[in-house]
C-alpha atoms as a PDB file:
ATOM      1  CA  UNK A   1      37.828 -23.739 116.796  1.00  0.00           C
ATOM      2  CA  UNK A   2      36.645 -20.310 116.325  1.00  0.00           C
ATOM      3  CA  UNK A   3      38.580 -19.428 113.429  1.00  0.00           C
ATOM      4  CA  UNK A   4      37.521 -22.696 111.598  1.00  0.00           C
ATOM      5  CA  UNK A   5      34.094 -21.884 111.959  1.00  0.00           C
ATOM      6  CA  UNK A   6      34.375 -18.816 110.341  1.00  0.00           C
ATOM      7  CA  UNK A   7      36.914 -20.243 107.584  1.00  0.00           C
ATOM      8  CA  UNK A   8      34.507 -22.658 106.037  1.00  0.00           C
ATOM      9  CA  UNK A   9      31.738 -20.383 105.134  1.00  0.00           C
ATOM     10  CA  UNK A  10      33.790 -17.676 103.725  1.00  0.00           C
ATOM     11  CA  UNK A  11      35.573 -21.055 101.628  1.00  0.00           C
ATOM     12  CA  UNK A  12      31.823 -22.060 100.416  1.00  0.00           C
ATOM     13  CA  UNK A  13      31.061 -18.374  99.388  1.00  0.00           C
ATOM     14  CA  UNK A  14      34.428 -18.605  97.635  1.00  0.00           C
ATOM     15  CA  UNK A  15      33.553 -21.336  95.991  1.00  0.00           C
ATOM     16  CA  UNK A  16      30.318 -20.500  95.095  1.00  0.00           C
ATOM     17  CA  UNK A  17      31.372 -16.965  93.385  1.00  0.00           C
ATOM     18  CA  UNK A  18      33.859 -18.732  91.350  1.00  0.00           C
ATOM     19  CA  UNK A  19      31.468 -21.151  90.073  1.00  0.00           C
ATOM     20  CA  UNK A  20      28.818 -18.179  89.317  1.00  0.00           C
ATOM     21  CA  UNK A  21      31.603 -16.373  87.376  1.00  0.00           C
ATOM     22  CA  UNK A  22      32.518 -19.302  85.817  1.00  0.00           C
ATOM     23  CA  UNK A  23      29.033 -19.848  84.261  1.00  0.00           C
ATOM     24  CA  UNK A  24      28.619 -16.208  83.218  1.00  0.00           C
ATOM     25  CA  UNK A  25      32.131 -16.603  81.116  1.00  0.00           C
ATOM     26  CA  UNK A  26      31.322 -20.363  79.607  1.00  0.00           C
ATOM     27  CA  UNK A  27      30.094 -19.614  75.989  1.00  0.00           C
ATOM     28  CA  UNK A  28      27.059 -20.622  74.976  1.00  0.00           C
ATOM     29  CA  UNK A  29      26.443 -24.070  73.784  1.00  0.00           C
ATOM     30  CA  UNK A  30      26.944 -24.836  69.736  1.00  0.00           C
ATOM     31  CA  UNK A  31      23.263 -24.365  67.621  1.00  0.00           C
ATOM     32  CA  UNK A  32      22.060 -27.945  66.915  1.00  0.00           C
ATOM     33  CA  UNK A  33      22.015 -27.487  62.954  1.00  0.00           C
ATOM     34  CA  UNK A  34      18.348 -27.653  61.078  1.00  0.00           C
ATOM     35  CA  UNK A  35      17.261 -31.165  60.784  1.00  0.00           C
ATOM     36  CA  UNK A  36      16.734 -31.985  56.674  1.00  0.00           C
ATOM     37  CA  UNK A  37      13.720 -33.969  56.766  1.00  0.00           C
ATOM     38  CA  UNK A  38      12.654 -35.753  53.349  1.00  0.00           C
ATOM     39  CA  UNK A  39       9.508 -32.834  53.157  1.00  0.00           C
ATOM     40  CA  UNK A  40      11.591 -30.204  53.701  1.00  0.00           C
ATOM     41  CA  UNK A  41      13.643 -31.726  50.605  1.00  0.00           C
ATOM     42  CA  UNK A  42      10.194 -32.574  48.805  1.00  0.00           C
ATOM     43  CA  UNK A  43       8.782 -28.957  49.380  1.00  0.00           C
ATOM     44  CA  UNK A  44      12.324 -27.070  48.049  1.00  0.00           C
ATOM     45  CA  UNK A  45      12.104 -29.231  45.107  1.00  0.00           C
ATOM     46  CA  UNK A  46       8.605 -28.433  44.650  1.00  0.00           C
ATOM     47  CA  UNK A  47       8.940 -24.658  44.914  1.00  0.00           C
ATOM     48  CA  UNK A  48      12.017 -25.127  42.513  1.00  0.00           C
ATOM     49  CA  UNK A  49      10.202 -26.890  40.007  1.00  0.00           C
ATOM     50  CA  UNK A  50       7.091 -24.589  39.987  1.00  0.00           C
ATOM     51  CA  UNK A  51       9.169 -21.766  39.217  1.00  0.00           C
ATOM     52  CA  UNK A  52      11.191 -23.858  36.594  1.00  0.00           C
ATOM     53  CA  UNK A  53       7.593 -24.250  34.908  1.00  0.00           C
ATOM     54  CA  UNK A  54       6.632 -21.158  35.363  1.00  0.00           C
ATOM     55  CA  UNK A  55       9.642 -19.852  33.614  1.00  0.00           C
ATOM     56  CA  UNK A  56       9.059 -22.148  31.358  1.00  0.00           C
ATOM     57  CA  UNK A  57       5.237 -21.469  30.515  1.00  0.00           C
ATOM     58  CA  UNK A  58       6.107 -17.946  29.934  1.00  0.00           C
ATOM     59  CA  UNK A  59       9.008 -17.801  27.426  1.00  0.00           C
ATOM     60  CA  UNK A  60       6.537 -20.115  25.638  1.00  0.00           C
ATOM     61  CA  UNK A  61       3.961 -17.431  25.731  1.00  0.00           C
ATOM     62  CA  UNK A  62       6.752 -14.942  24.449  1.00  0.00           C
ATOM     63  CA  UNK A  63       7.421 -17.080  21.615  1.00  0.00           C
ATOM     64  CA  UNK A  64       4.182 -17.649  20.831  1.00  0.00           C
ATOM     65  CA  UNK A  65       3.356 -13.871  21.133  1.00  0.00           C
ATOM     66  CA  UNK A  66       6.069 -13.215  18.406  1.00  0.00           C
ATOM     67  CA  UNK A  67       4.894 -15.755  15.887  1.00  0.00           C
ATOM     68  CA  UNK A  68       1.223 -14.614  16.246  1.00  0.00           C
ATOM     69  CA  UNK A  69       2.432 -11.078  15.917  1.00  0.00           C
ATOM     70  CA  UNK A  70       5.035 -12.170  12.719  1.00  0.00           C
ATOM     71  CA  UNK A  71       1.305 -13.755  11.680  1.00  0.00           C
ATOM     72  CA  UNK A  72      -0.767 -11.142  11.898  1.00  0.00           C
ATOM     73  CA  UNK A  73       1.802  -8.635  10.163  1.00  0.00           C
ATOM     74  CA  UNK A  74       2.073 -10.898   6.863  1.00  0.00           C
ATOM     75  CA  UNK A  75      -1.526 -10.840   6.771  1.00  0.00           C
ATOM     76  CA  UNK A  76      -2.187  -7.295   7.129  1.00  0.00           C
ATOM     77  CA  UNK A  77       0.578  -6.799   4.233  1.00  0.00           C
ATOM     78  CA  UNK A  78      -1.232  -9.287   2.258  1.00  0.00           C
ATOM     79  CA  UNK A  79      -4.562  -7.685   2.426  1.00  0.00           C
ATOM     80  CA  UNK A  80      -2.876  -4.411   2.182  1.00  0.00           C
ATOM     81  CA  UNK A  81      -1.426  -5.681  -1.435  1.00  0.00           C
ATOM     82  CA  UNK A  82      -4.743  -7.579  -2.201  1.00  0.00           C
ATOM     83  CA  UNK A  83      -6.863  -3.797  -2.019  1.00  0.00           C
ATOM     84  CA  UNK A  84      -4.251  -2.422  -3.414  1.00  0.00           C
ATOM     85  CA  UNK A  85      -4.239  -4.798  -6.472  1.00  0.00           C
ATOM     86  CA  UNK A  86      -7.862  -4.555  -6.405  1.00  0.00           C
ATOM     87  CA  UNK A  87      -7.555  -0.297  -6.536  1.00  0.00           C
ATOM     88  CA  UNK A  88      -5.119  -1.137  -9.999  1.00  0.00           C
ATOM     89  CA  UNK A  89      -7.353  -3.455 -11.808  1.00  0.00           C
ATOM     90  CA  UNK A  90     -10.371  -1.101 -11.456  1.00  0.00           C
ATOM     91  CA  UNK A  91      -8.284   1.743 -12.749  1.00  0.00           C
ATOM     92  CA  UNK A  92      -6.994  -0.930 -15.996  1.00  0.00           C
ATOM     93  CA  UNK A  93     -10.825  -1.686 -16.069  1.00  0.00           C
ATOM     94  CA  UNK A  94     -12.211   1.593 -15.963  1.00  0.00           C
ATOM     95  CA  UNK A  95     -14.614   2.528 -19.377  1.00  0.00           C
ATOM     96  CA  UNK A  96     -14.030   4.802 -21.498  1.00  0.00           C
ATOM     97  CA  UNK A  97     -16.935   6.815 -23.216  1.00  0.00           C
ATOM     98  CA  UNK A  98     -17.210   8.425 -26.896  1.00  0.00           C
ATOM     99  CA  UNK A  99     -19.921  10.467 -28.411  1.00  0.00           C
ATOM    100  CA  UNK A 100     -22.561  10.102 -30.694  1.00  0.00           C
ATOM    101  CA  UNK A 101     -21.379   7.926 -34.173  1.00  0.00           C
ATOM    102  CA  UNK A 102     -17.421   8.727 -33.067  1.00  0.00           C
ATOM    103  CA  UNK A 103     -14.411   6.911 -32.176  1.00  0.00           C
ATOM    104  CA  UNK A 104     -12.274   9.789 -31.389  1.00  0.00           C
ATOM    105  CA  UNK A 105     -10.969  10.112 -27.935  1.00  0.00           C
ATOM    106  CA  UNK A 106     -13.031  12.614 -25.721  1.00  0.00           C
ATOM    107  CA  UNK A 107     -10.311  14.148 -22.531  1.00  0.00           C
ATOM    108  CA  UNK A 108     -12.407  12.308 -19.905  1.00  0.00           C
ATOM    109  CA  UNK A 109     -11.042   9.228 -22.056  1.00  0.00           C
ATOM    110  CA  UNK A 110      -7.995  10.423 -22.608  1.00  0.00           C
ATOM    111  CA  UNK A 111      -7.349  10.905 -19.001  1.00  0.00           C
ATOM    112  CA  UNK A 112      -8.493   7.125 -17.912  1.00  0.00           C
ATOM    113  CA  UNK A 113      -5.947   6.012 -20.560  1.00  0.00           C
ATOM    114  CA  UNK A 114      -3.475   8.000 -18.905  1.00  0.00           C
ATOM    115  CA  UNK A 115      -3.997   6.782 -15.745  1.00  0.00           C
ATOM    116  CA  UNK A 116      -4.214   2.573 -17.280  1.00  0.00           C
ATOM    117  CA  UNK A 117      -0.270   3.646 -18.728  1.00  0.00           C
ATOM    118  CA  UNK A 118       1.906   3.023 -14.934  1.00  0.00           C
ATOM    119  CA  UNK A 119       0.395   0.171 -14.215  1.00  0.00           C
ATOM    120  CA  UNK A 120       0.686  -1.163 -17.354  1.00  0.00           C
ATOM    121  CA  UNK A 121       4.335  -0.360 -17.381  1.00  0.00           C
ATOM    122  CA  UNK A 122       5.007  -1.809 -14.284  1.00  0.00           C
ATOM    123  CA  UNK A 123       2.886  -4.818 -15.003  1.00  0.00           C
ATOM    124  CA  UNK A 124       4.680  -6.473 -17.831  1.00  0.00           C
ATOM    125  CA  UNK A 125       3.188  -9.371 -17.730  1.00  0.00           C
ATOM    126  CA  UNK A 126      -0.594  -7.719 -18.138  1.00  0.00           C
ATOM    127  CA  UNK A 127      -2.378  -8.234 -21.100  1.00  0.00           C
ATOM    128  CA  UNK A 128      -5.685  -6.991 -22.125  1.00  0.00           C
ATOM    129  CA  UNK A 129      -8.530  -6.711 -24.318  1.00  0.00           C
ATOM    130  CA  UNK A 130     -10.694  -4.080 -25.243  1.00  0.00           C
ATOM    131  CA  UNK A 131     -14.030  -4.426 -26.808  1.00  0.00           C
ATOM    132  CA  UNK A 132     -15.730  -1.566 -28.581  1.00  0.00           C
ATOM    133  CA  UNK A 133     -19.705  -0.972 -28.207  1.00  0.00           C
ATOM    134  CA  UNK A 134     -22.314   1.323 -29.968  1.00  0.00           C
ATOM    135  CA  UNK A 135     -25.866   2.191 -29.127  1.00  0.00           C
ATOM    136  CA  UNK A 136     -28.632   0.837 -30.503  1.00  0.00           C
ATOM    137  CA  UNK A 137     -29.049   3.495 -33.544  1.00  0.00           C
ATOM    138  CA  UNK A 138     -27.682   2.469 -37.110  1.00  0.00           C
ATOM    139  CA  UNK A 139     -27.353  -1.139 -38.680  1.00  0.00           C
ATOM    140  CA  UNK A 140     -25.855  -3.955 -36.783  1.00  0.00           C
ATOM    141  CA  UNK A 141     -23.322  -3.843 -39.322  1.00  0.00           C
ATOM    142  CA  UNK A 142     -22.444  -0.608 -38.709  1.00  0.00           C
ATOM    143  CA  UNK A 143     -22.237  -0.384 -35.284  1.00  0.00           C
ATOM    144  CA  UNK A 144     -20.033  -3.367 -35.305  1.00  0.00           C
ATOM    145  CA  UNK A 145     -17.407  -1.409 -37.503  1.00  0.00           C
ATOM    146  CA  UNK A 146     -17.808   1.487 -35.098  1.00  0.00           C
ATOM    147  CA  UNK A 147     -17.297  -0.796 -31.709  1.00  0.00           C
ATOM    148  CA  UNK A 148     -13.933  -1.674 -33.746  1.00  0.00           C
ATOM    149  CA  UNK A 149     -13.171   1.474 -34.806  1.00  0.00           C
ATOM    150  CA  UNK A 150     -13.243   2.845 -30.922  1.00  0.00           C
ATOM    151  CA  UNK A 151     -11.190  -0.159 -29.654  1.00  0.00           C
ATOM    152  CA  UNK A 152      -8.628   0.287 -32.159  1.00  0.00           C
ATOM    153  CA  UNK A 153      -8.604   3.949 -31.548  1.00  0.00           C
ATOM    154  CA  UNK A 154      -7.989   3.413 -27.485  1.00  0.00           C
ATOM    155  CA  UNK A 155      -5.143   0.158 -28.327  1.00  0.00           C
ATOM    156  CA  UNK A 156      -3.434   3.197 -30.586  1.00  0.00           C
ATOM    157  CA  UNK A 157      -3.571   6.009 -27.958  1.00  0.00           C
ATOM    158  CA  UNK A 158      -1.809   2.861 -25.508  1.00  0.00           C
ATOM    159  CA  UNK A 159       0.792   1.769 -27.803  1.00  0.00           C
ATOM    160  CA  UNK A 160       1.976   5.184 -28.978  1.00  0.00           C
ATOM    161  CA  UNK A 161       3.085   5.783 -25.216  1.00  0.00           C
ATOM    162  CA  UNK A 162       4.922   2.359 -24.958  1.00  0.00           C
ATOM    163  CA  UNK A 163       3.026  -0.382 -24.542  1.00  0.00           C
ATOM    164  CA  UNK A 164       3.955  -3.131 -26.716  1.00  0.00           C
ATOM    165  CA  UNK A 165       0.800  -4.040 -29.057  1.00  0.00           C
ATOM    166  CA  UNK A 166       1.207  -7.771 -28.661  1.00  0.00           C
ATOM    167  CA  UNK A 167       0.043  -6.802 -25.178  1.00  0.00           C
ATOM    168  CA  UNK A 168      -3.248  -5.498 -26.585  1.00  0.00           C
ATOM    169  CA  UNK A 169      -5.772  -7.223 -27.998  1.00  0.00           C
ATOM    170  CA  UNK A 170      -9.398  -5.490 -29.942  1.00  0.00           C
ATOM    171  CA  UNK A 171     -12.477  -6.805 -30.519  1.00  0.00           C
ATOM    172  CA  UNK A 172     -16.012  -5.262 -31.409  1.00  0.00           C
ATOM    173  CA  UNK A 173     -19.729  -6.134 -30.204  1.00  0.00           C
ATOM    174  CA  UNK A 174     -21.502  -3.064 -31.760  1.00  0.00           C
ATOM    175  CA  UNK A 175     -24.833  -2.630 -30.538  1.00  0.00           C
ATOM    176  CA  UNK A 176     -25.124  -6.560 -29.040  1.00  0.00           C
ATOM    177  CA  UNK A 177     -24.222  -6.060 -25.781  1.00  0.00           C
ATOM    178  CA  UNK A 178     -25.643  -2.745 -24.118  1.00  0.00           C
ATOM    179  CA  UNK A 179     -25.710  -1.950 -20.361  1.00  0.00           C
ATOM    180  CA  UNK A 180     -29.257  -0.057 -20.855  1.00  0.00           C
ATOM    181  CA  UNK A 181     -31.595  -1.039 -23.215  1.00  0.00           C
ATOM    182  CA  UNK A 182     -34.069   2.400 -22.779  1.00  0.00           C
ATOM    183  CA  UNK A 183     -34.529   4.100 -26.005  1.00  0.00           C
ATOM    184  CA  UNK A 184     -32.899   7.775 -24.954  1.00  0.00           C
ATOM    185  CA  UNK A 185     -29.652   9.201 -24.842  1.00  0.00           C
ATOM    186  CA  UNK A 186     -28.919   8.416 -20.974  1.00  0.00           C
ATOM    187  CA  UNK A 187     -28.728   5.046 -22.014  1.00  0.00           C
ATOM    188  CA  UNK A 188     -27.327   5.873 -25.280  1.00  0.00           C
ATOM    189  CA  UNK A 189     -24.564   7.765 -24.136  1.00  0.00           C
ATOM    190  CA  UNK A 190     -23.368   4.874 -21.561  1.00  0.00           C
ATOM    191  CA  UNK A 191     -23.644   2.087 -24.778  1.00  0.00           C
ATOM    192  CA  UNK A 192     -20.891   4.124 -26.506  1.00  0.00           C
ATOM    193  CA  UNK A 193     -17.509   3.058 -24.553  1.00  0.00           C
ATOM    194  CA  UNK A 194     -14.717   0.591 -24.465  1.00  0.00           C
ATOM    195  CA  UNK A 195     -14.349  -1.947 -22.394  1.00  0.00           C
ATOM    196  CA  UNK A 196     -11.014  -3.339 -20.982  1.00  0.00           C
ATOM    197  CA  UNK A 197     -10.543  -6.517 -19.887  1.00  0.00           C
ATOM    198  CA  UNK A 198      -7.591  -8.136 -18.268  1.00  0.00           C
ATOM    199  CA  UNK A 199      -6.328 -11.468 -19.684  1.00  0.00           C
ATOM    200  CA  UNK A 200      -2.884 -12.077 -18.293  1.00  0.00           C
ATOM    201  CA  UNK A 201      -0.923 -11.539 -15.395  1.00  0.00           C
ATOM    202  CA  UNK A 202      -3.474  -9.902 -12.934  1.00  0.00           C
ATOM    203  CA  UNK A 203      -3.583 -11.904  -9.960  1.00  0.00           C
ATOM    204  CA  UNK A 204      -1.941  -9.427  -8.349  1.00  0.00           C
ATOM    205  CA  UNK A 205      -1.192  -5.922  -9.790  1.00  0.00           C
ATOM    206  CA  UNK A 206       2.410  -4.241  -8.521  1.00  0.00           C
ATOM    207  CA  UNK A 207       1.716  -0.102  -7.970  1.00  0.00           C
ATOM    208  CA  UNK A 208       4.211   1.990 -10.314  1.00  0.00           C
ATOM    209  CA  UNK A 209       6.782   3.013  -8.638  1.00  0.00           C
ATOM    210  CA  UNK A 210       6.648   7.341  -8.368  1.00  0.00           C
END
């Protein structure tokens, strides 16, 4: 009876260890996976598709970037050829002076023919006119022989150094159409010229080539 007594307690705490060690060694129990709700779904699909539009937005703004630059470069080469075409024609239009009752070529005169020659050459197309003037001294008669006289003088100087003459035409005003009308030689002296006009192919001038 005695030893009974003292069995069954020592069989509980037995038991008892067994079951302890038993729970320490059990593994834990499986993760219950995420639950997908629908606005879980919604909200990945909406972060997805804001970033697909964002990508989006900006290879737009790339493109448009390059076309606006590609733009702005053909216009700055077109304004860059427009002055440039502007610089030529004032050179081809530059005046030439002469002196009193002469049709000679003075070296100031000389020299803006030289510099007309290039762009002539490279401007095959170009074809101008050049009216003589006089001042207001001698008869209207005169002067008008003189105006020719000076044009024809300038046309020679051009065509001697290889411009074709059908490129070149003359004509004469004399005394008819003066830039000052005051009766001393400062306005004299700026009634005695040549004037050249472009009257084909000068839309746009093309520089010689150095």
């Amino acid at each position: 009876m005695t030893v009974t007594k003292r069995v069954i307690p020592m069989v509980f705490a037995l038991v008892s260890l067994v079951a302890v060690e038993a729970c320490r060694s059990a593994p834990p129990p499986p993760a219950q996976p995420a639950v997908d709700t629908a606005a879980e779904r919604r909200a990945r699909e909406d972060a997805m598709e804001r970033e697909r539009q964002a990508a989006e937005a900006a290879a737009a703004a790339a493109r448009q970037r390059a076309v606006d630059d590609s733009i702005a470069r053909v216009r700055a080469a077109e304004e860059a050829a427009r002055r440039e075409s502007e610089m030529l024609r004032g050179t081809l239009t530059t005046v030439i002076s002469f002196d009193f009752d002469r049709s000679a070529l003075r070296d100031d005169a000389r020299a803006a023919l030289d510099a007309k020659l290039p762009i002539l050459m490279a401007n095959a197309g170009v074809m101008v006119r050049i009216s003589g003037h006089a001042d207001e001294r001698g008869s209207s008669e005169y002067n008008l022989a003189l105006g020719q006289r000076r044009a024809a003088t300038a046309k020679r100087y051009l065509v001697e150094r290889g411009i074709a003459e059908s490129r070149i035409e003359t004509t004469s005003f004399g005394e008819e159409r003066p830039v000052c009308t005051d009766s001393m030689e400062g306005c004299w002296s700026q009634n005695r010229r040549d004037e050249f006009e472009i009257t084909a192919g000068g839309p746009m001038l093309m520089r010689p080539q150095s």
